[in-house]
PDB file of N, CA and C in Angstrom:
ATOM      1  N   UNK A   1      23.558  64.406 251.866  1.00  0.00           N
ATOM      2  CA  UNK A   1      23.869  64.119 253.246  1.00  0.00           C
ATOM      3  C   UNK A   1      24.195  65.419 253.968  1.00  0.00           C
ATOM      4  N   UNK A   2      23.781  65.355 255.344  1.00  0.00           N
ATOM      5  CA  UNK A   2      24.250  66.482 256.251  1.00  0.00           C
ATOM      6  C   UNK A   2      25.852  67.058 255.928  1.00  0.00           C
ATOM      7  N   UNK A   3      25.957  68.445 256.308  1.00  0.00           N
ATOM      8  CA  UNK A   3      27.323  69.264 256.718  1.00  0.00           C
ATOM      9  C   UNK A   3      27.044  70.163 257.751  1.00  0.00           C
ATOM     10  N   UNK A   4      28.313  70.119 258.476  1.00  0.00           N
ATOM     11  CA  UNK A   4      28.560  71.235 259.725  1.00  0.00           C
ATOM     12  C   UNK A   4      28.323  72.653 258.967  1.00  0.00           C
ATOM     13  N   UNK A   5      29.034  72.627 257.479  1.00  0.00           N
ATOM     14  CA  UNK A   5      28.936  73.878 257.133  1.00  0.00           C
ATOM     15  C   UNK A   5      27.718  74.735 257.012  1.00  0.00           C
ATOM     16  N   UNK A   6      27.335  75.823 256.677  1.00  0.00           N
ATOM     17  CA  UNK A   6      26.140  76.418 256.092  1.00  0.00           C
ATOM     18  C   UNK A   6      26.727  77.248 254.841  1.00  0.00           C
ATOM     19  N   UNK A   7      25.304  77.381 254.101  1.00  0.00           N
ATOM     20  CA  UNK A   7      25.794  78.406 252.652  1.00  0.00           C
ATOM     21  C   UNK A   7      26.124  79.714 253.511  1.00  0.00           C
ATOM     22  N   UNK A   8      26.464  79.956 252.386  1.00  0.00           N
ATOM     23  CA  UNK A   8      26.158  81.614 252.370  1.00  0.00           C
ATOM     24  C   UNK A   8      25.808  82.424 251.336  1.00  0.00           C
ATOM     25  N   UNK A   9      24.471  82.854 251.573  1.00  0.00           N
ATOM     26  CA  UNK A   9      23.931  83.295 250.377  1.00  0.00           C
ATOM     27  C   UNK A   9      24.178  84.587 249.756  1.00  0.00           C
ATOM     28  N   UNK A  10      24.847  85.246 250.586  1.00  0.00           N
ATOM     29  CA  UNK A  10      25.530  86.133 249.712  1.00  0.00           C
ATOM     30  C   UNK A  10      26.488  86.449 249.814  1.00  0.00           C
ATOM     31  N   UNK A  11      27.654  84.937 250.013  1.00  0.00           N
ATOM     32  CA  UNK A  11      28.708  85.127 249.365  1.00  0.00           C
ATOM     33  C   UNK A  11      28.992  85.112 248.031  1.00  0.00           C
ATOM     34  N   UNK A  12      29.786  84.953 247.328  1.00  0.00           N
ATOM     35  CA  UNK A  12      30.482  85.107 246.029  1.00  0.00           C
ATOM     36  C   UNK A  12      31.070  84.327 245.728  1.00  0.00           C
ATOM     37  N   UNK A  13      30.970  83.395 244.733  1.00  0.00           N
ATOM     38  CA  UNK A  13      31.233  81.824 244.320  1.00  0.00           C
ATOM     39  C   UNK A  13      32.733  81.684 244.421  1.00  0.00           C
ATOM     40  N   UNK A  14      33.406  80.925 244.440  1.00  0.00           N
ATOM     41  CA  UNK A  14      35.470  80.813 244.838  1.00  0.00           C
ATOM     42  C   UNK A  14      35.603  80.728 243.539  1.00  0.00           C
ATOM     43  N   UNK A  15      34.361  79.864 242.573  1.00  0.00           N
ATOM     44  CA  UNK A  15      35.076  79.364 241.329  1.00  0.00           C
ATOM     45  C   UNK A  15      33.825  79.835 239.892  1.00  0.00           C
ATOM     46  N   UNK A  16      34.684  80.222 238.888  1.00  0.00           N
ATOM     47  CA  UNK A  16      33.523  80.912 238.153  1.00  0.00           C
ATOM     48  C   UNK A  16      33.134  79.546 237.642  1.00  0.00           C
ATOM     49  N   UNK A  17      31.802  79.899 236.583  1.00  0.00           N
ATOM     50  CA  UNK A  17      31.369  78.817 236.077  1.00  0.00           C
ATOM     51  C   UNK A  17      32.519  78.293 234.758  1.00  0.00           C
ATOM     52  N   UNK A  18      33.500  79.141 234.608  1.00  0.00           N
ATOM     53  CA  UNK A  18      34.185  78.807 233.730  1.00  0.00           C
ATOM     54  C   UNK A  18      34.970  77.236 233.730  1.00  0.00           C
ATOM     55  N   UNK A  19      35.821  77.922 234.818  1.00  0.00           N
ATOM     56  CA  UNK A  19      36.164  77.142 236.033  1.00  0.00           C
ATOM     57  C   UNK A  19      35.712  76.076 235.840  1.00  0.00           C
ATOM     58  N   UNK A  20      34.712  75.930 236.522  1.00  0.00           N
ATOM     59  CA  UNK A  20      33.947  74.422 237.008  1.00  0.00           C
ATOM     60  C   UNK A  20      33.699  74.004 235.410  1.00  0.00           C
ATOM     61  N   UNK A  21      33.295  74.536 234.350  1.00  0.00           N
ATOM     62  CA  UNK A  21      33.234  73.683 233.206  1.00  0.00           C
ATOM     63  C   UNK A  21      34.768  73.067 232.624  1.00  0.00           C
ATOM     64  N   UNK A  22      35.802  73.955 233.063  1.00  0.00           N
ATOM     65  CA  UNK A  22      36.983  73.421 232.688  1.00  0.00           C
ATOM     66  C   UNK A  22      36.941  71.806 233.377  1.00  0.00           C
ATOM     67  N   UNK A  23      36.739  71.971 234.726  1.00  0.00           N
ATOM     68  CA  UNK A  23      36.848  70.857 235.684  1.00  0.00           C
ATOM     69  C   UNK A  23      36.235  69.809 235.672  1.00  0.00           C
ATOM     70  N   UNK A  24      34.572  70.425 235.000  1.00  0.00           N
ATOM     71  CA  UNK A  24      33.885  69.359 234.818  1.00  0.00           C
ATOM     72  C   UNK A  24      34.048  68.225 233.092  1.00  0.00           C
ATOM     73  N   UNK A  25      34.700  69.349 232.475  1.00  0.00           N
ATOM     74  CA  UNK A  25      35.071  68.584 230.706  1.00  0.00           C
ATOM     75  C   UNK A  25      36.337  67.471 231.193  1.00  0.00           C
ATOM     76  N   UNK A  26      36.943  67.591 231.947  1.00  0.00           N
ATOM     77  CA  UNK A  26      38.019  66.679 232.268  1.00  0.00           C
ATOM     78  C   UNK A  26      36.998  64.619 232.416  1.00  0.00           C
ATOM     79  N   UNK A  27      37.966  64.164 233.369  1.00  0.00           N
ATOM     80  CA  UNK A  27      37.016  62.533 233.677  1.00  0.00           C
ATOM     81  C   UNK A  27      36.895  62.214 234.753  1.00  0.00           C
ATOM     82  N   UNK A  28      35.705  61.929 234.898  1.00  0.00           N
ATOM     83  CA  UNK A  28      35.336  61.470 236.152  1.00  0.00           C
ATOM     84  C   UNK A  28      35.807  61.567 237.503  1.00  0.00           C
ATOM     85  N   UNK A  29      37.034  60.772 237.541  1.00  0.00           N
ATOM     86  CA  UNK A  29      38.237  60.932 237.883  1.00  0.00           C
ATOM     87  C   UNK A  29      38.848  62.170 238.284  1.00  0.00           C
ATOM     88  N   UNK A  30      39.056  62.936 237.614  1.00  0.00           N
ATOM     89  CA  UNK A  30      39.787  64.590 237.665  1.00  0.00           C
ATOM     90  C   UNK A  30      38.421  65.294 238.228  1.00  0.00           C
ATOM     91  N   UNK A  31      37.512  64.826 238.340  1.00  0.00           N
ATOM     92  CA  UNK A  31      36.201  65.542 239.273  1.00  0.00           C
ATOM     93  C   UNK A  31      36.594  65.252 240.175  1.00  0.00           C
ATOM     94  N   UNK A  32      36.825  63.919 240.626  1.00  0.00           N
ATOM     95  CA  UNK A  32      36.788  63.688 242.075  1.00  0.00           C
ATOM     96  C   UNK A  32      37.777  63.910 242.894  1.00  0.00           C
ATOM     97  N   UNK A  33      39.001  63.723 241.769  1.00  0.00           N
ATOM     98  CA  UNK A  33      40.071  64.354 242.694  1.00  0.00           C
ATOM     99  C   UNK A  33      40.446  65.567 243.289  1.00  0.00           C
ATOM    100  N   UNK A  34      39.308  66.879 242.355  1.00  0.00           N
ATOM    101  CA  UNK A  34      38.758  68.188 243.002  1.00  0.00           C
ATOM    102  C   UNK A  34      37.985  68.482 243.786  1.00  0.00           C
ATOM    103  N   UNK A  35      37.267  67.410 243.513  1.00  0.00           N
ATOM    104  CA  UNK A  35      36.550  67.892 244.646  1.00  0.00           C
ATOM    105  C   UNK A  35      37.285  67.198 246.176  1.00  0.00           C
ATOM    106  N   UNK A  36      37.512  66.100 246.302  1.00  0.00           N
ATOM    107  CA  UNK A  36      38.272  66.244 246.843  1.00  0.00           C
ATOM    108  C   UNK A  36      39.537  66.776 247.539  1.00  0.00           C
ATOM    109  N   UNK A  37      40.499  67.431 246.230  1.00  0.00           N
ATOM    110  CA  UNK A  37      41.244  68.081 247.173  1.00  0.00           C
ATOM    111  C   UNK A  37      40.193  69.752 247.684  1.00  0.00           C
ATOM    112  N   UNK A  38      39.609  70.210 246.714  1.00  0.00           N
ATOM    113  CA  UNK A  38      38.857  71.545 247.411  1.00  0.00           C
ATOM    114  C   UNK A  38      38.783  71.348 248.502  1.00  0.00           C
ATOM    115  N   UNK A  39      37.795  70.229 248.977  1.00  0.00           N
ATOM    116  CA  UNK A  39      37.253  69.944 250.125  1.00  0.00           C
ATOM    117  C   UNK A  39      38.519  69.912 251.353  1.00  0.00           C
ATOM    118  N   UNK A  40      39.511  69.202 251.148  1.00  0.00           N
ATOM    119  CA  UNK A  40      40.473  69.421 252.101  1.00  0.00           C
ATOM    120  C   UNK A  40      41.035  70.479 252.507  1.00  0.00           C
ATOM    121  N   UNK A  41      41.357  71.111 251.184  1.00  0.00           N
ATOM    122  CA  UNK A  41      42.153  72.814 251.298  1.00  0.00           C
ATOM    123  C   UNK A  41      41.370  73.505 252.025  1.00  0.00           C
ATOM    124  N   UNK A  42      40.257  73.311 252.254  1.00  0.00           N
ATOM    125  CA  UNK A  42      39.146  74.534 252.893  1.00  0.00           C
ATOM    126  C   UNK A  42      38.804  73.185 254.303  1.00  0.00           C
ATOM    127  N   UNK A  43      39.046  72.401 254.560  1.00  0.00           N
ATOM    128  CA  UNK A  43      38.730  71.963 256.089  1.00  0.00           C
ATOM    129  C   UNK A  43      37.271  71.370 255.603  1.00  0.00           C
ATOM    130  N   UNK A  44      36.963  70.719 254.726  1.00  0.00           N
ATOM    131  CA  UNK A  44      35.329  70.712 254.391  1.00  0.00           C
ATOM    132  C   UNK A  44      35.176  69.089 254.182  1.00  0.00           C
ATOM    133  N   UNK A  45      34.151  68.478 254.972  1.00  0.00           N
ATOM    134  CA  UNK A  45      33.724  67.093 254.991  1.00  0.00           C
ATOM    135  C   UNK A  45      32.402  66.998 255.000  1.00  0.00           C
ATOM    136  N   UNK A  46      32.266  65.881 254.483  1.00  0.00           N
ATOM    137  CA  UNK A  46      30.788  64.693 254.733  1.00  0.00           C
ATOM    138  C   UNK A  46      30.366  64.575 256.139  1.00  0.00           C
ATOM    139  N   UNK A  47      29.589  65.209 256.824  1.00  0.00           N
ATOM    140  CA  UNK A  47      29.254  65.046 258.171  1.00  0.00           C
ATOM    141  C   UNK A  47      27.799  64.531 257.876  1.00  0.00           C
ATOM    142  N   UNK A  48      27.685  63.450 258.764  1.00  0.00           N
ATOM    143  CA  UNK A  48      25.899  63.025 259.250  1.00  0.00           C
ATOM    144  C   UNK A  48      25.923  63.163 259.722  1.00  0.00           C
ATOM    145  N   UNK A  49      24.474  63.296 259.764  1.00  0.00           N
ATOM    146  CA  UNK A  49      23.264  64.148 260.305  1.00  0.00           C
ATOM    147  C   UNK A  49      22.537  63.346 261.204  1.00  0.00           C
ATOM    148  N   UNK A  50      22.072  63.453 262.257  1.00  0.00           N
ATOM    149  CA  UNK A  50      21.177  62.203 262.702  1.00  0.00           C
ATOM    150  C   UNK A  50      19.828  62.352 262.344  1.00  0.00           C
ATOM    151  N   UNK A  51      19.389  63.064 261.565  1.00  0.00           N
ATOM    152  CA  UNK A  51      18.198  62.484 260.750  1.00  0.00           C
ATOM    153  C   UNK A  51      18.511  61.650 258.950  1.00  0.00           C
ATOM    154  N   UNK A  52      19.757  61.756 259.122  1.00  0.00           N
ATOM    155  CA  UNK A  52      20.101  61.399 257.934  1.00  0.00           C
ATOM    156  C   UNK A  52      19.064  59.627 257.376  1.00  0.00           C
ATOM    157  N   UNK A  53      19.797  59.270 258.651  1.00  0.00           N
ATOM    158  CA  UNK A  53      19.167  57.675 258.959  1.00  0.00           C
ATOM    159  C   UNK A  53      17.694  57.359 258.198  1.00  0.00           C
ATOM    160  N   UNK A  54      17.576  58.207 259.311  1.00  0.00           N
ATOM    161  CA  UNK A  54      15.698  58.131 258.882  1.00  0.00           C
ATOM    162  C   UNK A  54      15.129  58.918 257.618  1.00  0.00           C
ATOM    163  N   UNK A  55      15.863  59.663 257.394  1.00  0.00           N
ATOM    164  CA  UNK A  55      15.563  60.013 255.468  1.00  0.00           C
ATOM    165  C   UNK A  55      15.766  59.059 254.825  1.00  0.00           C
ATOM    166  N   UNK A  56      16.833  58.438 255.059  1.00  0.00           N
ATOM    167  CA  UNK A  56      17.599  57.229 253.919  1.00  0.00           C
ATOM    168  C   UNK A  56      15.663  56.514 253.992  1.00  0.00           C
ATOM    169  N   UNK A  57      15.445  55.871 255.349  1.00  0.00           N
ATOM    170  CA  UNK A  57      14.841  54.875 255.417  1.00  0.00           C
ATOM    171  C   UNK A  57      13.210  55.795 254.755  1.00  0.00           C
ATOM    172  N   UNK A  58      12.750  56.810 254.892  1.00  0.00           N
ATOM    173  CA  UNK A  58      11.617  57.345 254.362  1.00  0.00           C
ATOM    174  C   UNK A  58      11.549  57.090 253.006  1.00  0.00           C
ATOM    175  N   UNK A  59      13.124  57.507 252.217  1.00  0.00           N
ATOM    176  CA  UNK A  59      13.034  57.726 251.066  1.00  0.00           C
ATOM    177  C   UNK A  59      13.303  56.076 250.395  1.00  0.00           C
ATOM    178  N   UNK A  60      13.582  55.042 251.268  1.00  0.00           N
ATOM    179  CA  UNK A  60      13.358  53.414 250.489  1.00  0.00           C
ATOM    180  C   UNK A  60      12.016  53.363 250.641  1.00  0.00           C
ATOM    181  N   UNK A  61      11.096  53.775 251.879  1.00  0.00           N
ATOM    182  CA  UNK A  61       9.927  53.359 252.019  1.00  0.00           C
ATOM    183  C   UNK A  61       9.168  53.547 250.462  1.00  0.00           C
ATOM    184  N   UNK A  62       9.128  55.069 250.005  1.00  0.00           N
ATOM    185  CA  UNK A  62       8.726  55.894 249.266  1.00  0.00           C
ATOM    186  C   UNK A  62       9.202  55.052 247.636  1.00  0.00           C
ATOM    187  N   UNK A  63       9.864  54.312 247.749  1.00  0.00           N
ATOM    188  CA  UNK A  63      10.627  53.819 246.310  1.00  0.00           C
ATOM    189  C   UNK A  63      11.293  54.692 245.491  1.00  0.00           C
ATOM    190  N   UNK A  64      11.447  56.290 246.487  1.00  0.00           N
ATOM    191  CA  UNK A  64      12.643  57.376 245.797  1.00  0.00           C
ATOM    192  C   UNK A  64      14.021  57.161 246.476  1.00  0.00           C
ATOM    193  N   UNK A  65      14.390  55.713 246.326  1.00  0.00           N
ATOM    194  CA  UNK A  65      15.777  55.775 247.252  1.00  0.00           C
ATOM    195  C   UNK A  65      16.830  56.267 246.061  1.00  0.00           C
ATOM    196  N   UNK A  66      17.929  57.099 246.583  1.00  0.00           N
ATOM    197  CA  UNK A  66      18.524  57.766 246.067  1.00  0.00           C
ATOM    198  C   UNK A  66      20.131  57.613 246.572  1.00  0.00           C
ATOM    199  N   UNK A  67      20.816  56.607 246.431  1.00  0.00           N
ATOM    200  CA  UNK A  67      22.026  56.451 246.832  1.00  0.00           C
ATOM    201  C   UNK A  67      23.552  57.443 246.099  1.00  0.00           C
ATOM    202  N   UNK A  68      23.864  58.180 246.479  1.00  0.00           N
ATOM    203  CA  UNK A  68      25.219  59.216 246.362  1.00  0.00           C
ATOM    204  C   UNK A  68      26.761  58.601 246.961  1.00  0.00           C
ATOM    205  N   UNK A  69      27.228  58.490 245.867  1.00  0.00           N
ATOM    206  CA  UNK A  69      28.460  57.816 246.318  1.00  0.00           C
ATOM    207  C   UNK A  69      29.664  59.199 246.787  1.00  0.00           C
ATOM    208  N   UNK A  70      30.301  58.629 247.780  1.00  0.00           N
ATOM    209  CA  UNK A  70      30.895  59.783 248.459  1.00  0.00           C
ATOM    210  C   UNK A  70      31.231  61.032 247.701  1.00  0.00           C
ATOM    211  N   UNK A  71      31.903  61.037 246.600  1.00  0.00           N
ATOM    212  CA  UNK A  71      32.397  62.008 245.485  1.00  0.00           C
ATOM    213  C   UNK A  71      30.929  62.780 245.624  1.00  0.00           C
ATOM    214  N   UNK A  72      29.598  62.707 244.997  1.00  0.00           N
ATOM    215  CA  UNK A  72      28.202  63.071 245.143  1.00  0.00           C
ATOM    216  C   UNK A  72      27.912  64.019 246.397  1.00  0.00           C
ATOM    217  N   UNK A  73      27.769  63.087 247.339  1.00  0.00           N
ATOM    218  CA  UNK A  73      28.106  63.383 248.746  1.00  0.00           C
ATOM    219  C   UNK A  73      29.015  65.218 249.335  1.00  0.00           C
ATOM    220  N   UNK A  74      30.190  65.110 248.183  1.00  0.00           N
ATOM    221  CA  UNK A  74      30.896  65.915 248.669  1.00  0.00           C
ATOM    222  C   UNK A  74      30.918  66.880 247.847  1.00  0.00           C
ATOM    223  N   UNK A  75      30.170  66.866 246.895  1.00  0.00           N
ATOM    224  CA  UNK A  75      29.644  68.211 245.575  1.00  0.00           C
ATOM    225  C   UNK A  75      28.733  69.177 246.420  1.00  0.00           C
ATOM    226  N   UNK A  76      27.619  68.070 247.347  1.00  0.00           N
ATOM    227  CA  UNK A  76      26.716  68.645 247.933  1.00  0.00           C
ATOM    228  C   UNK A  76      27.506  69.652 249.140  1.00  0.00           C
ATOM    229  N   UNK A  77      27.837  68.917 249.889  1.00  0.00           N
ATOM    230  CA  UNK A  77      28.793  69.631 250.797  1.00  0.00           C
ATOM    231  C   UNK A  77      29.656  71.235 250.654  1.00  0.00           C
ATOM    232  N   UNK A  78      29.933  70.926 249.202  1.00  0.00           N
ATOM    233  CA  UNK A  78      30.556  72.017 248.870  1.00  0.00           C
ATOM    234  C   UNK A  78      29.780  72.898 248.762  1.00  0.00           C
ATOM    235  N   UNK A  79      28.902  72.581 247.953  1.00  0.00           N
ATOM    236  CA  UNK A  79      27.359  73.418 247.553  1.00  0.00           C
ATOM    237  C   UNK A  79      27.403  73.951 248.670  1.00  0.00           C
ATOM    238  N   UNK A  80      26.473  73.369 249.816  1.00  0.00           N
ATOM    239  CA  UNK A  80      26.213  73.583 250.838  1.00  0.00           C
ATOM    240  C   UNK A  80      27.098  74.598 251.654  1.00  0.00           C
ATOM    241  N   UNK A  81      28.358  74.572 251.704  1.00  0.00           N
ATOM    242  CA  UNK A  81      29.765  75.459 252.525  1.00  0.00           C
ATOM    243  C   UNK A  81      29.734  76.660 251.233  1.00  0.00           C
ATOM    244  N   UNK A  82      29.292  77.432 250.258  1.00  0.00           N
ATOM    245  CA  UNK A  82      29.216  77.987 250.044  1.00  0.00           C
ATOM    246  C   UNK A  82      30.080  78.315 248.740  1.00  0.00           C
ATOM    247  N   UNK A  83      31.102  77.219 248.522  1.00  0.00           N
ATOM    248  CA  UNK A  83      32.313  76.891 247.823  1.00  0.00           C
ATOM    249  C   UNK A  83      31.834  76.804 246.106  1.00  0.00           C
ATOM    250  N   UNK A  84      30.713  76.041 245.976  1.00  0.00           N
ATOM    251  CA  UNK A  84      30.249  76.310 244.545  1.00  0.00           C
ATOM    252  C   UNK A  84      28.883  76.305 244.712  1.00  0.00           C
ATOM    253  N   UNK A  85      28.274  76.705 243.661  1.00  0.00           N
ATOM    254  CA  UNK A  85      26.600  77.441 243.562  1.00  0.00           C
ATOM    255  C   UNK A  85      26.031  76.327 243.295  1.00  0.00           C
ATOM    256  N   UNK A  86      24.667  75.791 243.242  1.00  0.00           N
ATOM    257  CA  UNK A  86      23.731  74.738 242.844  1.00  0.00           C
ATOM    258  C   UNK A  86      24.278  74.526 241.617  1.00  0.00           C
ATOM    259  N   UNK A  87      23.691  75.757 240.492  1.00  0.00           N
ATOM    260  CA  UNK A  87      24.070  75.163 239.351  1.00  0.00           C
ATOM    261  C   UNK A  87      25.484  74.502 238.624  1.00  0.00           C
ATOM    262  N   UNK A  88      26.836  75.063 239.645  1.00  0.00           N
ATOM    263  CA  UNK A  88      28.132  74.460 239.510  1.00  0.00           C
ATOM    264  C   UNK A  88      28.166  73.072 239.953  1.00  0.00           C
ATOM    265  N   UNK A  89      27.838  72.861 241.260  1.00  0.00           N
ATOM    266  CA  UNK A  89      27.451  71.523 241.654  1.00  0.00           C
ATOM    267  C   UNK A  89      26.565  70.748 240.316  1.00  0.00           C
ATOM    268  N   UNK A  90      25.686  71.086 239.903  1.00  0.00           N
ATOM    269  CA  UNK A  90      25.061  70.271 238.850  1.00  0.00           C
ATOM    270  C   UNK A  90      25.612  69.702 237.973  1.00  0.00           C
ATOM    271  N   UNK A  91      26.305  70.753 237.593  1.00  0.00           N
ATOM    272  CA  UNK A  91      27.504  70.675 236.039  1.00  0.00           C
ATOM    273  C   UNK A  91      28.349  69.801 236.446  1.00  0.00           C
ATOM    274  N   UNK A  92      28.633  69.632 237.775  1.00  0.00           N
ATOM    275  CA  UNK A  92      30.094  68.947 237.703  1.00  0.00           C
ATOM    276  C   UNK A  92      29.428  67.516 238.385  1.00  0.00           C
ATOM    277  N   UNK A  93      28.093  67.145 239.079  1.00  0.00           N
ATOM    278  CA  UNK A  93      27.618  65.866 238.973  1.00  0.00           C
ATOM    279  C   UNK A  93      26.960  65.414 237.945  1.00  0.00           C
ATOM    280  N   UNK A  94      26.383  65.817 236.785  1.00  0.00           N
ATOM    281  CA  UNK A  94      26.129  65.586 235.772  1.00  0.00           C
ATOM    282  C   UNK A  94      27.275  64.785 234.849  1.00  0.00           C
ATOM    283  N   UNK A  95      28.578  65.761 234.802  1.00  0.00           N
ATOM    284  CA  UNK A  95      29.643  65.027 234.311  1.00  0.00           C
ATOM    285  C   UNK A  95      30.676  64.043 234.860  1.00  0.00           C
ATOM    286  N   UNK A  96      30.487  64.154 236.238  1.00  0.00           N
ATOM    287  CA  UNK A  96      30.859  62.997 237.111  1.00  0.00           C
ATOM    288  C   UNK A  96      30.360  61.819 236.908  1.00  0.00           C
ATOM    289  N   UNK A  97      29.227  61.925 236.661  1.00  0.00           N
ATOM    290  CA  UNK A  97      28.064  60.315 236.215  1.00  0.00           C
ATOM    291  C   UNK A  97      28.145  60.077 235.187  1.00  0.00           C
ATOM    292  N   UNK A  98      29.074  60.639 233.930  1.00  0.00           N
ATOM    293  CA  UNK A  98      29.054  60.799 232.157  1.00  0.00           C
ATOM    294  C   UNK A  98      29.411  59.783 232.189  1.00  0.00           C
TER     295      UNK A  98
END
């Protein structure tokens, strides 16, 4: 889903990958409550997009519908604000869904 934020591609990650594997070996649970609080400490939300709509609806047309429950939602976000790298985001939705 959309964010106000943008990356920055050459910033320098907040959290090593160490980090995020500590965060991500924890449960489910202890993911979300980081990412969640991250997201607050830094001012960082789930914003839509107004094409969001019409992706959702392309991607049912397509039979790649892909539903992200807010926690999901807000990995990306982070991603996205520059806060953790693709592959940190991965690690820690990978083990979010364990």
């Amino acid at each position: 889903m959309g964010t106000g934020a943008t990356a920055g591609a050459s910033r320098r990650p907040l959290f090593s990958d160490q980090e995020i594997y500590n965060i991500a070996n924890g449960s489910p649970h202890d993911i979300a409550d980081w990412a969640k609080s991250t997201a607050h400490q830094r001012g960082i939300e789930v914003r839509r997009l107004p094409n969001d709509k019409f992706m959702k609806a392309v991607s049912r047309l397509s039979d790649g519908v892909v539903d992200l429950d807010p926690v999901e939602e807000l990995l990306i976000t982070l991603g996205r604000a520059g806060i953790i790298t693709s592959f940190q985001r991965g690690i820690l939705q990978i083990h979010y869904l364990r």
